[in-house]
C-alpha atoms as a PDB file:
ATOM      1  CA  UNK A   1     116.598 165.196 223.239  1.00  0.00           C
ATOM      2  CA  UNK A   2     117.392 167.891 225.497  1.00  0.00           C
ATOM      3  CA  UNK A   3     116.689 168.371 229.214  1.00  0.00           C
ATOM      4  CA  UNK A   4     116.041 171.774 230.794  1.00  0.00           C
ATOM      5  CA  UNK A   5     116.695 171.160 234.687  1.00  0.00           C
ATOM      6  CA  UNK A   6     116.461 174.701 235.969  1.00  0.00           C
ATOM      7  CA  UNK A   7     119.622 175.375 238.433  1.00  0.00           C
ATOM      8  CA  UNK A   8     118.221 175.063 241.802  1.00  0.00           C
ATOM      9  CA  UNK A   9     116.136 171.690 240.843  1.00  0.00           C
ATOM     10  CA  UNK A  10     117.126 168.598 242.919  1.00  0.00           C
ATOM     11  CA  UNK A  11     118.544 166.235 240.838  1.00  0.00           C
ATOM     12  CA  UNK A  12     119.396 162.475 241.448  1.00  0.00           C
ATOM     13  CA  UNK A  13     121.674 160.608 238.818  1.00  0.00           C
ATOM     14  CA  UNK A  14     121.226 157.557 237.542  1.00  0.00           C
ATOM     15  CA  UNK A  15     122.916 154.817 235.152  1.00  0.00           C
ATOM     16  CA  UNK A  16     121.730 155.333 231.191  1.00  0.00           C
ATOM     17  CA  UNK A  17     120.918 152.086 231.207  1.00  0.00           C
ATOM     18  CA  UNK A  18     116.939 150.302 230.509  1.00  0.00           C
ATOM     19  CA  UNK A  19     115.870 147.126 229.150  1.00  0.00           C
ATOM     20  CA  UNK A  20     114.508 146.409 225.564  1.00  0.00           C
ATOM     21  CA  UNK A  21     112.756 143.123 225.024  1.00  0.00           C
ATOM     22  CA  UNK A  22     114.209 142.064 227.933  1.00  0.00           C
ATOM     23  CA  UNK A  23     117.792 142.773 226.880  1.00  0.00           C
ATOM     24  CA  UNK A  24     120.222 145.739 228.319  1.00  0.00           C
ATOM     25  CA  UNK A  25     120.770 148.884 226.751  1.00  0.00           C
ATOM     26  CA  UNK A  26     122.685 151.732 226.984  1.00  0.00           C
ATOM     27  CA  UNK A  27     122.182 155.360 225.874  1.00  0.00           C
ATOM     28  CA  UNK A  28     124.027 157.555 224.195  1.00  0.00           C
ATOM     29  CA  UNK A  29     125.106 160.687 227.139  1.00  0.00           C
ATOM     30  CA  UNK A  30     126.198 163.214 226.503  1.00  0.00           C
ATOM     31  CA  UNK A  31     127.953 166.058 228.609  1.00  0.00           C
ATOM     32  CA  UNK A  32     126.453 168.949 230.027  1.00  0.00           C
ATOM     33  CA  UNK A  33     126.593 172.466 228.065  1.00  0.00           C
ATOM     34  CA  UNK A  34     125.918 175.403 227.544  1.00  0.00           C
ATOM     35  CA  UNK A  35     123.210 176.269 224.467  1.00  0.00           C
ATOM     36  CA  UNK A  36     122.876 179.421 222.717  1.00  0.00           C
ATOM     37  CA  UNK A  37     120.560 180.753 220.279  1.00  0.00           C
ATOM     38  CA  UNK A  38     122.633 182.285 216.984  1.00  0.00           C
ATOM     39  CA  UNK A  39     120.861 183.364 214.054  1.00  0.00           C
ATOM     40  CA  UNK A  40     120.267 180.619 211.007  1.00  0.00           C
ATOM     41  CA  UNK A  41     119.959 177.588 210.478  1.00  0.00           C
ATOM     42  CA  UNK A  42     121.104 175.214 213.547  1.00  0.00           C
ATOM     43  CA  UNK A  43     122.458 172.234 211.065  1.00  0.00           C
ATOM     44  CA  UNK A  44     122.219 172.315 207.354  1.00  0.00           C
ATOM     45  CA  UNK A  45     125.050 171.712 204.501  1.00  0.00           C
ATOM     46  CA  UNK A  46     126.523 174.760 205.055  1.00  0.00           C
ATOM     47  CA  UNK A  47     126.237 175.155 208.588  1.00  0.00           C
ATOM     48  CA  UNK A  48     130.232 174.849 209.507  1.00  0.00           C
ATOM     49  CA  UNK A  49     131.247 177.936 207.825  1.00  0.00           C
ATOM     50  CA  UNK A  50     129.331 179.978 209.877  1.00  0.00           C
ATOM     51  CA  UNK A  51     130.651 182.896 212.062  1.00  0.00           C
ATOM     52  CA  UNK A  52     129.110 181.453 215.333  1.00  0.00           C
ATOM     53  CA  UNK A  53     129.741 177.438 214.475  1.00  0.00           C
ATOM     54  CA  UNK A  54     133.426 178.443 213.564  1.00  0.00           C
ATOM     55  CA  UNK A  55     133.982 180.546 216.619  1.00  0.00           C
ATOM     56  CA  UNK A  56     132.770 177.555 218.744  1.00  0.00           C
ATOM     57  CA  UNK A  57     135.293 175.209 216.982  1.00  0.00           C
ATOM     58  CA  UNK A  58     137.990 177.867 217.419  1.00  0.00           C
ATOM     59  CA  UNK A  59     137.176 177.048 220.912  1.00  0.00           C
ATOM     60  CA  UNK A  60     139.125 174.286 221.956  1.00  0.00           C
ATOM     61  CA  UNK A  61     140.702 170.883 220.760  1.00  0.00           C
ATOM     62  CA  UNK A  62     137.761 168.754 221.488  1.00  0.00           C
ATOM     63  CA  UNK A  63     135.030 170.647 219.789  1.00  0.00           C
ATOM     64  CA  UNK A  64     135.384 169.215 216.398  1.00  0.00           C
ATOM     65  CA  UNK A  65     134.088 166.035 217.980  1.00  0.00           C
ATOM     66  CA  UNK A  66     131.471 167.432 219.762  1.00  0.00           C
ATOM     67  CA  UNK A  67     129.785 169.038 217.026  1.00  0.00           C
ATOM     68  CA  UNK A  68     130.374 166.100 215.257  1.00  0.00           C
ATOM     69  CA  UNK A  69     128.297 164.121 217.839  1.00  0.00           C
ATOM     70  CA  UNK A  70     125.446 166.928 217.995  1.00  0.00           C
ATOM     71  CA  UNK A  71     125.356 167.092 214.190  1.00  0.00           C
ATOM     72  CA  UNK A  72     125.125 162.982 214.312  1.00  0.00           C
ATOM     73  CA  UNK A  73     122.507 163.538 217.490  1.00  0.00           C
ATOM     74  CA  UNK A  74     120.229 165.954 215.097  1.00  0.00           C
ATOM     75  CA  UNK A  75     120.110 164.075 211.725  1.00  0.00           C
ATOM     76  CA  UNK A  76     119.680 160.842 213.948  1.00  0.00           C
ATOM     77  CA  UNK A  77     116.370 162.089 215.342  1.00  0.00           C
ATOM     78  CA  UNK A  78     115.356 164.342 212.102  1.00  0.00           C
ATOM     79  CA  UNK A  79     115.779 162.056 209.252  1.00  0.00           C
ATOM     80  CA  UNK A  80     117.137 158.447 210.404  1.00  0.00           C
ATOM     81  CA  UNK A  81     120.544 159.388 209.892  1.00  0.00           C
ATOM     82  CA  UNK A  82     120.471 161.031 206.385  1.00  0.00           C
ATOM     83  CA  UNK A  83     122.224 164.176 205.548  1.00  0.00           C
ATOM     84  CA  UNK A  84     120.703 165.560 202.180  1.00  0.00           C
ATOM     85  CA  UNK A  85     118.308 168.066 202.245  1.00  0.00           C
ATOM     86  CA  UNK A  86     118.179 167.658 206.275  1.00  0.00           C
ATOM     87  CA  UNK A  87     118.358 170.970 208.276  1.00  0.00           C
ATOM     88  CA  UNK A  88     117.314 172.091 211.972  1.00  0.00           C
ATOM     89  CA  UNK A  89     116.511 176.004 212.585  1.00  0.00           C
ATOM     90  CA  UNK A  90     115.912 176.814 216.218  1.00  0.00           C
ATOM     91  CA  UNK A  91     114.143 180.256 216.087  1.00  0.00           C
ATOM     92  CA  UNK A  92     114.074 183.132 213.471  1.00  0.00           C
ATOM     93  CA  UNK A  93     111.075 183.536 210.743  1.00  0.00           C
ATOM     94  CA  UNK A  94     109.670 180.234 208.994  1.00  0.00           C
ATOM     95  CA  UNK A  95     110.537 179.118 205.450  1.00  0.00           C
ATOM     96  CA  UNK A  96     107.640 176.983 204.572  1.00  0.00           C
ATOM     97  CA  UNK A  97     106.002 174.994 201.744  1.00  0.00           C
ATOM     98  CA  UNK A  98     102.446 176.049 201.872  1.00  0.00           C
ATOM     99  CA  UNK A  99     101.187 178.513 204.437  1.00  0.00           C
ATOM    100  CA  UNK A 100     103.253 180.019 207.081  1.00  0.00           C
ATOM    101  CA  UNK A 101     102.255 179.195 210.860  1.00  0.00           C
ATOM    102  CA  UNK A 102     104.170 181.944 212.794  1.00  0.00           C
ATOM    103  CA  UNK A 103     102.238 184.845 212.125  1.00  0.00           C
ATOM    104  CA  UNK A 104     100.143 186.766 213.977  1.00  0.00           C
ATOM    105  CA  UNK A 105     101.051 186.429 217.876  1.00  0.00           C
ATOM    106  CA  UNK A 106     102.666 183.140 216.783  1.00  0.00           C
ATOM    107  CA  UNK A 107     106.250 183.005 216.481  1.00  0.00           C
ATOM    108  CA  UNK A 108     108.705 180.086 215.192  1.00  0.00           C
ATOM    109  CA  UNK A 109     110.224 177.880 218.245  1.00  0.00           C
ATOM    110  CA  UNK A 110     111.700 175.271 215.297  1.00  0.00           C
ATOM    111  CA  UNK A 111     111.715 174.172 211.801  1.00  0.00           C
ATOM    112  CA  UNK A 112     113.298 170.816 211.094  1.00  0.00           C
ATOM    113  CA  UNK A 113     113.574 169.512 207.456  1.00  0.00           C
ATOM    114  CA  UNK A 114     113.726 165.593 206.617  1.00  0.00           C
ATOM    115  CA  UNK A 115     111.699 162.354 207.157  1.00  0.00           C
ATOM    116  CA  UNK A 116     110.618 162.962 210.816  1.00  0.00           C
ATOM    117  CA  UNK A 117     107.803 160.558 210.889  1.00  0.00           C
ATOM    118  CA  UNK A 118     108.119 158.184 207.792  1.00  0.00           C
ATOM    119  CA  UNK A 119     111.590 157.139 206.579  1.00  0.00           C
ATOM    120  CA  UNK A 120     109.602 157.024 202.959  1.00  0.00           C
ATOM    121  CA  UNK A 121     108.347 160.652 203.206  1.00  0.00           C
ATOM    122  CA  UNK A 122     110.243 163.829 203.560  1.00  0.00           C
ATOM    123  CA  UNK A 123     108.311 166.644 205.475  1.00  0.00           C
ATOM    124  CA  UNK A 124     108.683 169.710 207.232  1.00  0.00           C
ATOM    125  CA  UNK A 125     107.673 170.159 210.660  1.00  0.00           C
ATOM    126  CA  UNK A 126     107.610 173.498 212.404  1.00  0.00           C
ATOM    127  CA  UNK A 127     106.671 174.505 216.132  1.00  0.00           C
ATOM    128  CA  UNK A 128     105.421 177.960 216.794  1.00  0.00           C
ATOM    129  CA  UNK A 129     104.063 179.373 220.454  1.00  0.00           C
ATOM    130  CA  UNK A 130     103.555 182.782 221.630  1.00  0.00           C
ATOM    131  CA  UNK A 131     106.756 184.432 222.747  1.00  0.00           C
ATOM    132  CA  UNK A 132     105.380 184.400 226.492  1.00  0.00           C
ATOM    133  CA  UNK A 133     104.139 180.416 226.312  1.00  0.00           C
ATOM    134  CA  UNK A 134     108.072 179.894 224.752  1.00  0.00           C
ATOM    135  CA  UNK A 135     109.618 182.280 227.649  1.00  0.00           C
ATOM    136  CA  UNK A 136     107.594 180.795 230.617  1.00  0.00           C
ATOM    137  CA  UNK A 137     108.700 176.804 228.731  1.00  0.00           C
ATOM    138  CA  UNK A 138     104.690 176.141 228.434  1.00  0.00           C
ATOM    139  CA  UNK A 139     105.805 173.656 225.425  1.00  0.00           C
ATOM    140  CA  UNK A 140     101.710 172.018 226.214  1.00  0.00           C
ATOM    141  CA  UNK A 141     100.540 175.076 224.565  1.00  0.00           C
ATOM    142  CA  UNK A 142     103.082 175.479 221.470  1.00  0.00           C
ATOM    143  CA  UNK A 143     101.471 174.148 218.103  1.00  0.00           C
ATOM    144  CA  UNK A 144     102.896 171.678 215.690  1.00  0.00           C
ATOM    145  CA  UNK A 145     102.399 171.624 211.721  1.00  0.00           C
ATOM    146  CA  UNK A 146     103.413 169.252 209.128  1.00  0.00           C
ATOM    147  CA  UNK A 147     103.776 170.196 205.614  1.00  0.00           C
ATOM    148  CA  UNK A 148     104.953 167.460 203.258  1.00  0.00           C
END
């Protein structure tokens, strides 16, 4: 998940901690930084040898590790963990099985690739808005389709 908190919001922190059937648990934090939109896909096989992914690793000692963790973070949520045939594209024009969704006044927000709702079933889901519902963060009004 990712949290927006716009820069003059007051802001409180608290532990990462809840309870799950009455047991503690901790979640997984993560350090605050800077995202960027770059053309492409945002994780897919190939995704390292990318101008923009290897300028951001050329970036500093740590940053093998911390795209390890985001890559970990993505295919977590998109597919349960699995790595074949998952991919994340934030933005751009849609590749879709059956009819395309962005078109029209409609534009792609995000395409992700894997077993988002059933473990069993591989789908794709893509997210489209208007460019002004996306720019003003109105994510109530973006729309949602599910090809599998």
């Amino acid at each position: 998940m990712v949290l927006h908190v716009p820069a003059d919001a007051r802001t409180t922190e608290r532990p990462a901690t809840y309870e799950l059937d009455g047991e503690p648990a901790q979640v997984r934090v993560y350090q605050p930084d800077v995202l960027y939109p770059v053309p492409g896909l945002t994780v897919s096989p190939d995704w390292r040898d990318t101008p923009a992914t290897s300028a951001f690793l050329d970036g500093g000692a740590d940053r093998d590790d911390i795209l390890d963790d985001f890559e970990d973070a993505v295919r977590e949520a998109a597919a349960g963990g699995a790595s074949h045939g998952v991919s994340v594209q934030l933005g751009g024009f849609s590749s879709p099985w059956q009819l395309a969704p962005d078109e029209g006044d409609l534009v792609l927000l995000a395409q992700i690739h894997g077993q988002s709702i059933d473990l069993n079933v591989y789908t794709q889901t893509l997210i489209v808005g208007t460019r002004e519902d996306i720019a003003q963060r109105r994510y109530e009004a973006l729309e949602f389709e599910q090809q599998v």
